[in-house]
N, C-alpha and C. Protein backbone atom coordinates (compact mmCIF):
# COMPACT_ATOMS: atom_id res chain seq x y z
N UNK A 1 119.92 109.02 92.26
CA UNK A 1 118.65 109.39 91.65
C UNK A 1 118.55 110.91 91.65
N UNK A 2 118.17 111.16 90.21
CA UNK A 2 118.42 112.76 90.33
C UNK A 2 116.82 113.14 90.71
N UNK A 3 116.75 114.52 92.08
CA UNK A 3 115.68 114.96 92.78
C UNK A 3 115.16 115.91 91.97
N UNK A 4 113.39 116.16 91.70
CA UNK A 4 112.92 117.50 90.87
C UNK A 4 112.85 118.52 91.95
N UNK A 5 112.55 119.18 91.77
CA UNK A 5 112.56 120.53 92.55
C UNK A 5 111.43 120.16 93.84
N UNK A 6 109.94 119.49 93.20
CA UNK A 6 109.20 119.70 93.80
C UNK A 6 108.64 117.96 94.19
N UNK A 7 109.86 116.84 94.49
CA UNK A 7 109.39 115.87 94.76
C UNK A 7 110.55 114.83 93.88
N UNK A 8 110.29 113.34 93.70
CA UNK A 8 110.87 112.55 92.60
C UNK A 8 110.76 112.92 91.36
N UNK A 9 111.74 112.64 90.56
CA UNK A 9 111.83 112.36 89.10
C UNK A 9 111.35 111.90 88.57
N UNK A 10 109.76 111.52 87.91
CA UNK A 10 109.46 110.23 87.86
C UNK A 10 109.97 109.38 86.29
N UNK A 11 111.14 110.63 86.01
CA UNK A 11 111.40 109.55 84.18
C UNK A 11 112.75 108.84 84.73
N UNK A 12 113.10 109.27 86.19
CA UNK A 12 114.51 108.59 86.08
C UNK A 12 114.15 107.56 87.71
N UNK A 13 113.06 107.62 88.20
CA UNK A 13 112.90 106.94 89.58
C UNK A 13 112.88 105.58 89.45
N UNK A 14 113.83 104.69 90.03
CA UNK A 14 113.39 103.06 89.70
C UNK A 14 112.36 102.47 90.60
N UNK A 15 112.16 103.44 91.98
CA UNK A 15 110.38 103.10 92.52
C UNK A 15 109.42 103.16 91.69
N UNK A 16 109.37 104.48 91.28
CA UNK A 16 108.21 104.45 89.97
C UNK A 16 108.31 103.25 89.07
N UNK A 17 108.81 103.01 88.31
CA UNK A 17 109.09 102.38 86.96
C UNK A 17 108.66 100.82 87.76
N UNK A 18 109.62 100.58 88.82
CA UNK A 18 109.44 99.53 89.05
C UNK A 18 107.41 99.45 89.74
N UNK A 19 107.14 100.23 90.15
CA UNK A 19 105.87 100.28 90.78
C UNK A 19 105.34 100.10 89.32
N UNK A 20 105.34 101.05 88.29
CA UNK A 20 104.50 100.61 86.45
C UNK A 20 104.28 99.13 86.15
N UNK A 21 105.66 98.74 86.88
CA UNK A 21 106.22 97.19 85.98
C UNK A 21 105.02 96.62 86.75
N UNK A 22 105.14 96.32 88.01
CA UNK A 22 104.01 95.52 88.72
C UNK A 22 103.08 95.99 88.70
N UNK A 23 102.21 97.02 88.46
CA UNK A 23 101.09 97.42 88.30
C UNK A 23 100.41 96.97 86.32
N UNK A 24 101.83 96.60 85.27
CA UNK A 24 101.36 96.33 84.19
C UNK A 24 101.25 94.39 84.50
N UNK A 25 102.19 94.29 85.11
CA UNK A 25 102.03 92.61 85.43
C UNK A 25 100.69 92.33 85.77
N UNK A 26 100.15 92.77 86.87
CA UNK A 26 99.34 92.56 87.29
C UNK A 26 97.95 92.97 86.44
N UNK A 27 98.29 93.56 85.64
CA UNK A 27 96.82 93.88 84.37
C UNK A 27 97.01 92.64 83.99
N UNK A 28 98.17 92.72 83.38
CA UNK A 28 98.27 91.63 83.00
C UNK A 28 97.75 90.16 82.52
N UNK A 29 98.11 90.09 84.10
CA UNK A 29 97.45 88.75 84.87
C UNK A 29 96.15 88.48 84.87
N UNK A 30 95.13 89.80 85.49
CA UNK A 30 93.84 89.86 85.82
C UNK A 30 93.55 89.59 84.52
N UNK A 31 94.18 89.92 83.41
CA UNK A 31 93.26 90.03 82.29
C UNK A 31 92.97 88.25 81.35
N UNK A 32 93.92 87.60 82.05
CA UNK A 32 94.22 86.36 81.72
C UNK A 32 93.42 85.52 82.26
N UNK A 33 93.19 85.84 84.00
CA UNK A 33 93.11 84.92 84.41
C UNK A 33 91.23 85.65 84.94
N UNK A 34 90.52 86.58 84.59
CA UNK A 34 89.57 86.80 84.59
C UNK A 34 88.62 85.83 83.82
N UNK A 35 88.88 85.52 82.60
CA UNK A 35 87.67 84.22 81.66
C UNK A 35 87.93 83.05 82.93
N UNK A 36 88.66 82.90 83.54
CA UNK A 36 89.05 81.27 84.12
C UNK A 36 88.40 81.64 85.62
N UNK A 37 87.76 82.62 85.83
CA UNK A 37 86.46 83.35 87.23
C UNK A 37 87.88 83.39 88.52
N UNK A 38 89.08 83.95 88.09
CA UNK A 38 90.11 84.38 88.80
C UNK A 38 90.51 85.67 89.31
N UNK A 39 91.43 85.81 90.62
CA UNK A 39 91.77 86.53 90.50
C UNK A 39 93.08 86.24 90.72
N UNK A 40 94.21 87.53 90.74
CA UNK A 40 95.64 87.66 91.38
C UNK A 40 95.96 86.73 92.49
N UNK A 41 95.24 87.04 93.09
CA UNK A 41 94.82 86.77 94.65
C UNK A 41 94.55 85.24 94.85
N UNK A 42 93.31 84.56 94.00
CA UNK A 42 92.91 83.65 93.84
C UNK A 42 94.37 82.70 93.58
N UNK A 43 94.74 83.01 92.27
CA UNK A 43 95.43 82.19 91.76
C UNK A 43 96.61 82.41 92.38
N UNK A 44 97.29 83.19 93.45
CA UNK A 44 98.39 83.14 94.57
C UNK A 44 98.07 82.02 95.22
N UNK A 45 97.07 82.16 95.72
CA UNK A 45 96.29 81.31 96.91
C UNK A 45 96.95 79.76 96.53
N UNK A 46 96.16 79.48 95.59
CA UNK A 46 95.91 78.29 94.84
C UNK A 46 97.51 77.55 94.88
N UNK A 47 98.36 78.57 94.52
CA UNK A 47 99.85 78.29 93.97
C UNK A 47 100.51 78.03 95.12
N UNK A 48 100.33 79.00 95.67
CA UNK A 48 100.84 78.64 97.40
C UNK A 48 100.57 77.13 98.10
N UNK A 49 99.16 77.01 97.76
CA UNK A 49 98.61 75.69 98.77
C UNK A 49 99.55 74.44 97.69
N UNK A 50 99.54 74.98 96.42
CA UNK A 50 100.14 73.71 95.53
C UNK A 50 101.44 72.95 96.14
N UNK A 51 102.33 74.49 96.32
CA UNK A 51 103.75 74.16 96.65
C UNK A 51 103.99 74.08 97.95
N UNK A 52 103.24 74.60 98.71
CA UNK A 52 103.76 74.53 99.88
C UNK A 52 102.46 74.01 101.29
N UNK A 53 101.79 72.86 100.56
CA UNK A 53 100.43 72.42 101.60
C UNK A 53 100.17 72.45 102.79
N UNK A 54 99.06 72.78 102.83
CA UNK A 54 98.95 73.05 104.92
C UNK A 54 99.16 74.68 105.58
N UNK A 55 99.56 75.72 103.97
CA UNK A 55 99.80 76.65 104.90
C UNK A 55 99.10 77.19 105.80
N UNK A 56 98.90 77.80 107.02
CA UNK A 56 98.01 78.98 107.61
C UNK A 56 97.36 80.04 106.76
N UNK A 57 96.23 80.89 107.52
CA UNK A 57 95.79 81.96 106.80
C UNK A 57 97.14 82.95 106.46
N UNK A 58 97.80 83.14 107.82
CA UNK A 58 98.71 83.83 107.68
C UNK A 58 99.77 83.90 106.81
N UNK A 59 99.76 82.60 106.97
CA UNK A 59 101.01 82.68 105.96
C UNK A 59 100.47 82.81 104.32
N UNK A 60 99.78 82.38 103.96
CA UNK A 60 98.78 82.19 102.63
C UNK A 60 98.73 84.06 102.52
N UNK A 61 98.50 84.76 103.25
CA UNK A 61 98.08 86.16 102.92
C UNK A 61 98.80 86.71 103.03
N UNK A 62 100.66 86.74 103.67
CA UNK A 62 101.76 86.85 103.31
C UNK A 62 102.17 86.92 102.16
N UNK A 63 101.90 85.59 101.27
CA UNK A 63 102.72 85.01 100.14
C UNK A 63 102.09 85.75 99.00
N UNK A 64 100.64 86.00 99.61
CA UNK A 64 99.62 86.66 97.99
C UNK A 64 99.54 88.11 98.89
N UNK A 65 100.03 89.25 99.74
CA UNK A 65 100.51 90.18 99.42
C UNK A 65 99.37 90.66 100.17
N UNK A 66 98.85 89.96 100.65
CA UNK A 66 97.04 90.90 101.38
C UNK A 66 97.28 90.58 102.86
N UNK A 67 96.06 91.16 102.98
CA UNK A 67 95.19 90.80 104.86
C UNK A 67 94.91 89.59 105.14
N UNK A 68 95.26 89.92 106.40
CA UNK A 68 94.60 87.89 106.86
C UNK A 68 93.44 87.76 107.05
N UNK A 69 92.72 88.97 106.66
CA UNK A 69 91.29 89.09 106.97
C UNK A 69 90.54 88.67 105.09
N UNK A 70 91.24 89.53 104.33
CA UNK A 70 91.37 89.24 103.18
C UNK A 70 91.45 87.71 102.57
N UNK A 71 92.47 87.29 103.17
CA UNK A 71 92.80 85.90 102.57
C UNK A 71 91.71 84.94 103.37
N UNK A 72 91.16 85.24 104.52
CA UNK A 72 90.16 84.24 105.04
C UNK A 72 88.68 84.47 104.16
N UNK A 73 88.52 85.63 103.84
CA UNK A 73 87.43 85.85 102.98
C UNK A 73 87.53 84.82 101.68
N UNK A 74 88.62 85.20 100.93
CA UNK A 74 88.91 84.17 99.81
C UNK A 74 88.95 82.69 100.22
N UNK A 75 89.56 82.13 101.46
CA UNK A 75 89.69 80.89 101.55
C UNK A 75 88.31 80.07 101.94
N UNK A 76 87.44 81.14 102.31
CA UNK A 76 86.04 80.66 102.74
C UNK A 76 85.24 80.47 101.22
N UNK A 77 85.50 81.56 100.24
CA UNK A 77 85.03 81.32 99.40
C UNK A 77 85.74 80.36 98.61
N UNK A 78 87.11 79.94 98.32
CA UNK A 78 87.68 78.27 98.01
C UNK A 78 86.95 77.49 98.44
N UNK A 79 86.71 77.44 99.42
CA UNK A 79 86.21 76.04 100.84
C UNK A 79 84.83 75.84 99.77
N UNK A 80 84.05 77.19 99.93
CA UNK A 80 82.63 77.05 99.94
C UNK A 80 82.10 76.38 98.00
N UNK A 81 83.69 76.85 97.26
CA UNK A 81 83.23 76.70 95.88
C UNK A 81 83.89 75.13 95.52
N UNK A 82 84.63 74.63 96.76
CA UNK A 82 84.99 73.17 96.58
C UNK A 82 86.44 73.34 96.03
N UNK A 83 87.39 74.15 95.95
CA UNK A 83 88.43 74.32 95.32
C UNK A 83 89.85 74.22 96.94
N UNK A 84 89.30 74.23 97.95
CA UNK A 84 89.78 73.59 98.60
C UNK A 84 89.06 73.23 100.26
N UNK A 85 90.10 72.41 101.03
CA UNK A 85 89.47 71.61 102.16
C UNK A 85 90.18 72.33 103.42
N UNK A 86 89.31 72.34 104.35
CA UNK A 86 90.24 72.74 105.75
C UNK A 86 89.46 72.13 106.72
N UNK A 87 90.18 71.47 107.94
CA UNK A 87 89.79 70.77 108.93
C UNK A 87 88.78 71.33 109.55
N UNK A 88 87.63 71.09 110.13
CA UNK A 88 86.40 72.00 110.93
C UNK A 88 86.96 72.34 112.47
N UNK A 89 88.37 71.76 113.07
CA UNK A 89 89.52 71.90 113.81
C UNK A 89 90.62 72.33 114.00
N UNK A 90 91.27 73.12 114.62
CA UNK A 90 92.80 73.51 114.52
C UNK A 90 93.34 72.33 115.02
N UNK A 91 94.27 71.36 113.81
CA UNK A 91 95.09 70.17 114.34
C UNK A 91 96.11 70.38 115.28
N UNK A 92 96.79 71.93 115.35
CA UNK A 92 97.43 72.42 116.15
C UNK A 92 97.50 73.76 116.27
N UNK A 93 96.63 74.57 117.67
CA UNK A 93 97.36 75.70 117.74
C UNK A 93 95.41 76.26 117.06
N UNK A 94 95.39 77.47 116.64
CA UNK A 94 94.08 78.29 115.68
C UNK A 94 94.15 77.83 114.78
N UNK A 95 95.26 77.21 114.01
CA UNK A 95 95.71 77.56 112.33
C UNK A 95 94.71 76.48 112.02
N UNK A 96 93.98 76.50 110.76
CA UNK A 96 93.12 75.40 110.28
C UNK A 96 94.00 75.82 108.61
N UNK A 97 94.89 74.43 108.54
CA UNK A 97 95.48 74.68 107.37
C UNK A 97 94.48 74.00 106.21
N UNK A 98 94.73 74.28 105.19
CA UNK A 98 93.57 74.50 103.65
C UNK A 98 94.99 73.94 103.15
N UNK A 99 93.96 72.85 102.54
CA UNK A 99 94.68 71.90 101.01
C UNK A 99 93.99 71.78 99.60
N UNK A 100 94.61 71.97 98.61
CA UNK A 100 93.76 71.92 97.47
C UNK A 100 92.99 70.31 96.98
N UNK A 101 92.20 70.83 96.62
CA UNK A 101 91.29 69.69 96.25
C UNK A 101 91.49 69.50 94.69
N UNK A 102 91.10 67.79 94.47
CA UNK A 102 91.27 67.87 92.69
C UNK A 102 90.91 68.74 91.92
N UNK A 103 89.22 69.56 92.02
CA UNK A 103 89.39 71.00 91.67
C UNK A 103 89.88 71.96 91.33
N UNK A 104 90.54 72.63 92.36
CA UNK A 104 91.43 73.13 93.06
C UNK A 104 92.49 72.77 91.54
N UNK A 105 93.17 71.99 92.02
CA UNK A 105 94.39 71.20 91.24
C UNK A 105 94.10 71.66 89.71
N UNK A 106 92.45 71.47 89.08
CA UNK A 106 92.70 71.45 87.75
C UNK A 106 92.40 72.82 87.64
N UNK A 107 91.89 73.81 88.61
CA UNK A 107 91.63 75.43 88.41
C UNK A 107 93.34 76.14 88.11
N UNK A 108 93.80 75.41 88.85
CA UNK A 108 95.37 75.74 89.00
C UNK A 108 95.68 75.24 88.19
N UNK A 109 95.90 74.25 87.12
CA UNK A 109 96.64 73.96 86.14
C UNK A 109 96.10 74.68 84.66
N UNK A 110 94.86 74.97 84.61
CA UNK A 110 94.38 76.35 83.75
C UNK A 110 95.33 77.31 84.00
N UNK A 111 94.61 77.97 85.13
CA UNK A 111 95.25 79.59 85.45
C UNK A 111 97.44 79.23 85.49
N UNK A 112 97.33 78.31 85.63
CA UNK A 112 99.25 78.10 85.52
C UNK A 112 99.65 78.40 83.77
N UNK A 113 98.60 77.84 83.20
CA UNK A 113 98.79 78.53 82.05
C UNK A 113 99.00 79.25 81.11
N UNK A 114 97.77 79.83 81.53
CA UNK A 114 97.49 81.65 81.45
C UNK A 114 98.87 82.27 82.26
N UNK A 115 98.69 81.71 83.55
CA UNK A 115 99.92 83.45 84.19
C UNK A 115 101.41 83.16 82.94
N UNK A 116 101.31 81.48 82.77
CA UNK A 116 103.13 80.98 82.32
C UNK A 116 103.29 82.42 81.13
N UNK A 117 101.92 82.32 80.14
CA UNK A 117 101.71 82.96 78.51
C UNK A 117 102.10 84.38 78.96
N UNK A 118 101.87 85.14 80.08
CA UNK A 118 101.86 86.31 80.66
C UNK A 118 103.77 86.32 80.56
N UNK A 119 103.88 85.60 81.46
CA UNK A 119 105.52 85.60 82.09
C UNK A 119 106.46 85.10 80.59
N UNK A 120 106.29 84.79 79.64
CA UNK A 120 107.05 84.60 78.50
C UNK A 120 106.84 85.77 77.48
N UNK A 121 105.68 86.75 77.54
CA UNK A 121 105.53 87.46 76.99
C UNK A 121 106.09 88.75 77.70
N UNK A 122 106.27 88.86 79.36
CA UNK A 122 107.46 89.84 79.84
C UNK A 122 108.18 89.21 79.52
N UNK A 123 109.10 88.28 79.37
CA UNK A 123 110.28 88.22 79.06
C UNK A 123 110.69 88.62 77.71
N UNK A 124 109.93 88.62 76.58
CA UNK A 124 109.87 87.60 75.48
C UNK A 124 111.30 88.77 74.75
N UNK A 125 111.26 89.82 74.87
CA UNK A 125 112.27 90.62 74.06
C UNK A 125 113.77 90.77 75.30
N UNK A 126 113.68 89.72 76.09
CA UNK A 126 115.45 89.67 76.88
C UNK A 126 115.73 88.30 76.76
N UNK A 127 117.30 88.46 76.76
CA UNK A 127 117.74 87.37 76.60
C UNK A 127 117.97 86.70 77.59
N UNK A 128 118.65 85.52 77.49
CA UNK A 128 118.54 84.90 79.11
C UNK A 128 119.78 85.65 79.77
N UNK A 129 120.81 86.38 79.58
CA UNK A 129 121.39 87.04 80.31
C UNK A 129 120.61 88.13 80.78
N UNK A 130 120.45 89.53 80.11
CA UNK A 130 119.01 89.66 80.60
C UNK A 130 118.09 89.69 81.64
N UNK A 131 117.46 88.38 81.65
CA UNK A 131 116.79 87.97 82.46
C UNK A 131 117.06 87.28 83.49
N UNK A 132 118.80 86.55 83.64
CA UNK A 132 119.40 86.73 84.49
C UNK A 132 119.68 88.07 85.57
N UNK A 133 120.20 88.65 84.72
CA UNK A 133 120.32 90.24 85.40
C UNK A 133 119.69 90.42 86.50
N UNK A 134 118.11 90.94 85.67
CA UNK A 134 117.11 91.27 86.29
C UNK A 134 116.87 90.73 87.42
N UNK A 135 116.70 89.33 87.52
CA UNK A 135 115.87 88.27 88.75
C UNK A 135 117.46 88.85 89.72
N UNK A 136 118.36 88.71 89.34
CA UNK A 136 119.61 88.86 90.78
C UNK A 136 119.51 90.52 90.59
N UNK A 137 119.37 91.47 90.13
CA UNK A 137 119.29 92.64 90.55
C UNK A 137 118.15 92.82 91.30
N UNK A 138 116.93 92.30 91.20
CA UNK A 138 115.67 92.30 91.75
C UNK A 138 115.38 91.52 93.03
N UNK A 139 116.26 90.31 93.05
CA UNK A 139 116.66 89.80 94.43
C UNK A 139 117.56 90.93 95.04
N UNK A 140 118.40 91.48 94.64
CA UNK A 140 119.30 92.19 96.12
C UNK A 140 118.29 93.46 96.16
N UNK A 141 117.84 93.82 95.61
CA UNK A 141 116.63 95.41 96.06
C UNK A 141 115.77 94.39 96.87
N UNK A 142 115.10 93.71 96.93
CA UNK A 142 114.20 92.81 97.69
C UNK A 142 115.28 93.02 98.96
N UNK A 143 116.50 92.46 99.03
CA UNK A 143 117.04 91.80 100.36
C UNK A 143 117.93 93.23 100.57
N UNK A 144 117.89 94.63 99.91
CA UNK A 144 118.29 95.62 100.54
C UNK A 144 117.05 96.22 101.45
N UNK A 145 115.83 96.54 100.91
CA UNK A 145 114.96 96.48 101.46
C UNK A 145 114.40 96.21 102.85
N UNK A 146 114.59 94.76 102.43
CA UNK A 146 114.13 93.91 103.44
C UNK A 146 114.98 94.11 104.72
N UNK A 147 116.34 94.15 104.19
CA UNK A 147 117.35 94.34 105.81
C UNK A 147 117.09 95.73 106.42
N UNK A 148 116.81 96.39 105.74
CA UNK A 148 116.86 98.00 106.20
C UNK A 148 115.57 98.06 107.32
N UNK A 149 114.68 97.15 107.19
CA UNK A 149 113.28 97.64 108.07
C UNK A 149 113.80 96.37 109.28
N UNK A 150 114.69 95.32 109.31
CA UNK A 150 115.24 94.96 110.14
C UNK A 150 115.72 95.55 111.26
């Protein structure tokens, strides 16, 4: 990466660019999934509990990129808007895991919509090599990353 005198490059930095990319995704998104009373956040939440039920706060605010203080705010407001359920008990341990409710289920099959129209429209000018590329170049920066703070 070539250095400016007084800091990064920012026409040749792939932090930058890549920081644009997710910062335009994420307009993106909000902008999609705002008519459907969503957010980023929301509709992480939602996706998470879909695929992977029972998670913890923790882990739930992991997966959508926030605070666990954050994600309990949102999950109280799920609970409270009926979009999902959590035991008035920790079945084991603090964790009071949150499951989606039929609600829930059909808020998420809207907003799955909306984000899919988002994610075909980044793709829409690469080909599937391409977009091969990308996802395995974008996995090993993830897992260079990731090992280095190891």
């Amino acid at each position: 990466m070539r250095q400016a005198r007084e800091g990064i490059d920012l026409d040749t930095s792939l932090g930058y660019l890549l920081k644009e990319a997710s910062s335009a995704l994420r307009t993106a998104m909000e902008a999609v999934l705002r008519p459907l009373g969503m957010t980023v956040t929301h509709y992480a939440c939602l996706e998470l509990l879909a695929q992977r039920p029972g998670l913890s706060n923790s882990d739930l605010a992991r997966g959508a990129f926030v605070t666990r203080q954050s994600m309990n705010v949102l999950l109280q407001t799920l609970e409270r808007d009926g979009y999902v359920t959590r035991p008035t008990e920790a079945p084991v341990g603090k964790a009071l895991p949150a499951t989606l409710t039929p609600a829930g289920r059909r808020s998420l099959a809207q907003a799955t919509v909306a984000v899919r129209s988002v994610e075909q429209r980044m793709v829409a000018d690469l080909t599937d090599r391409d977009e091969a590329d990308v996802r395995r170049i974008l996995s090993s920066i993830v897992a260079s990353l990731t090992r280095s703070m190891s």
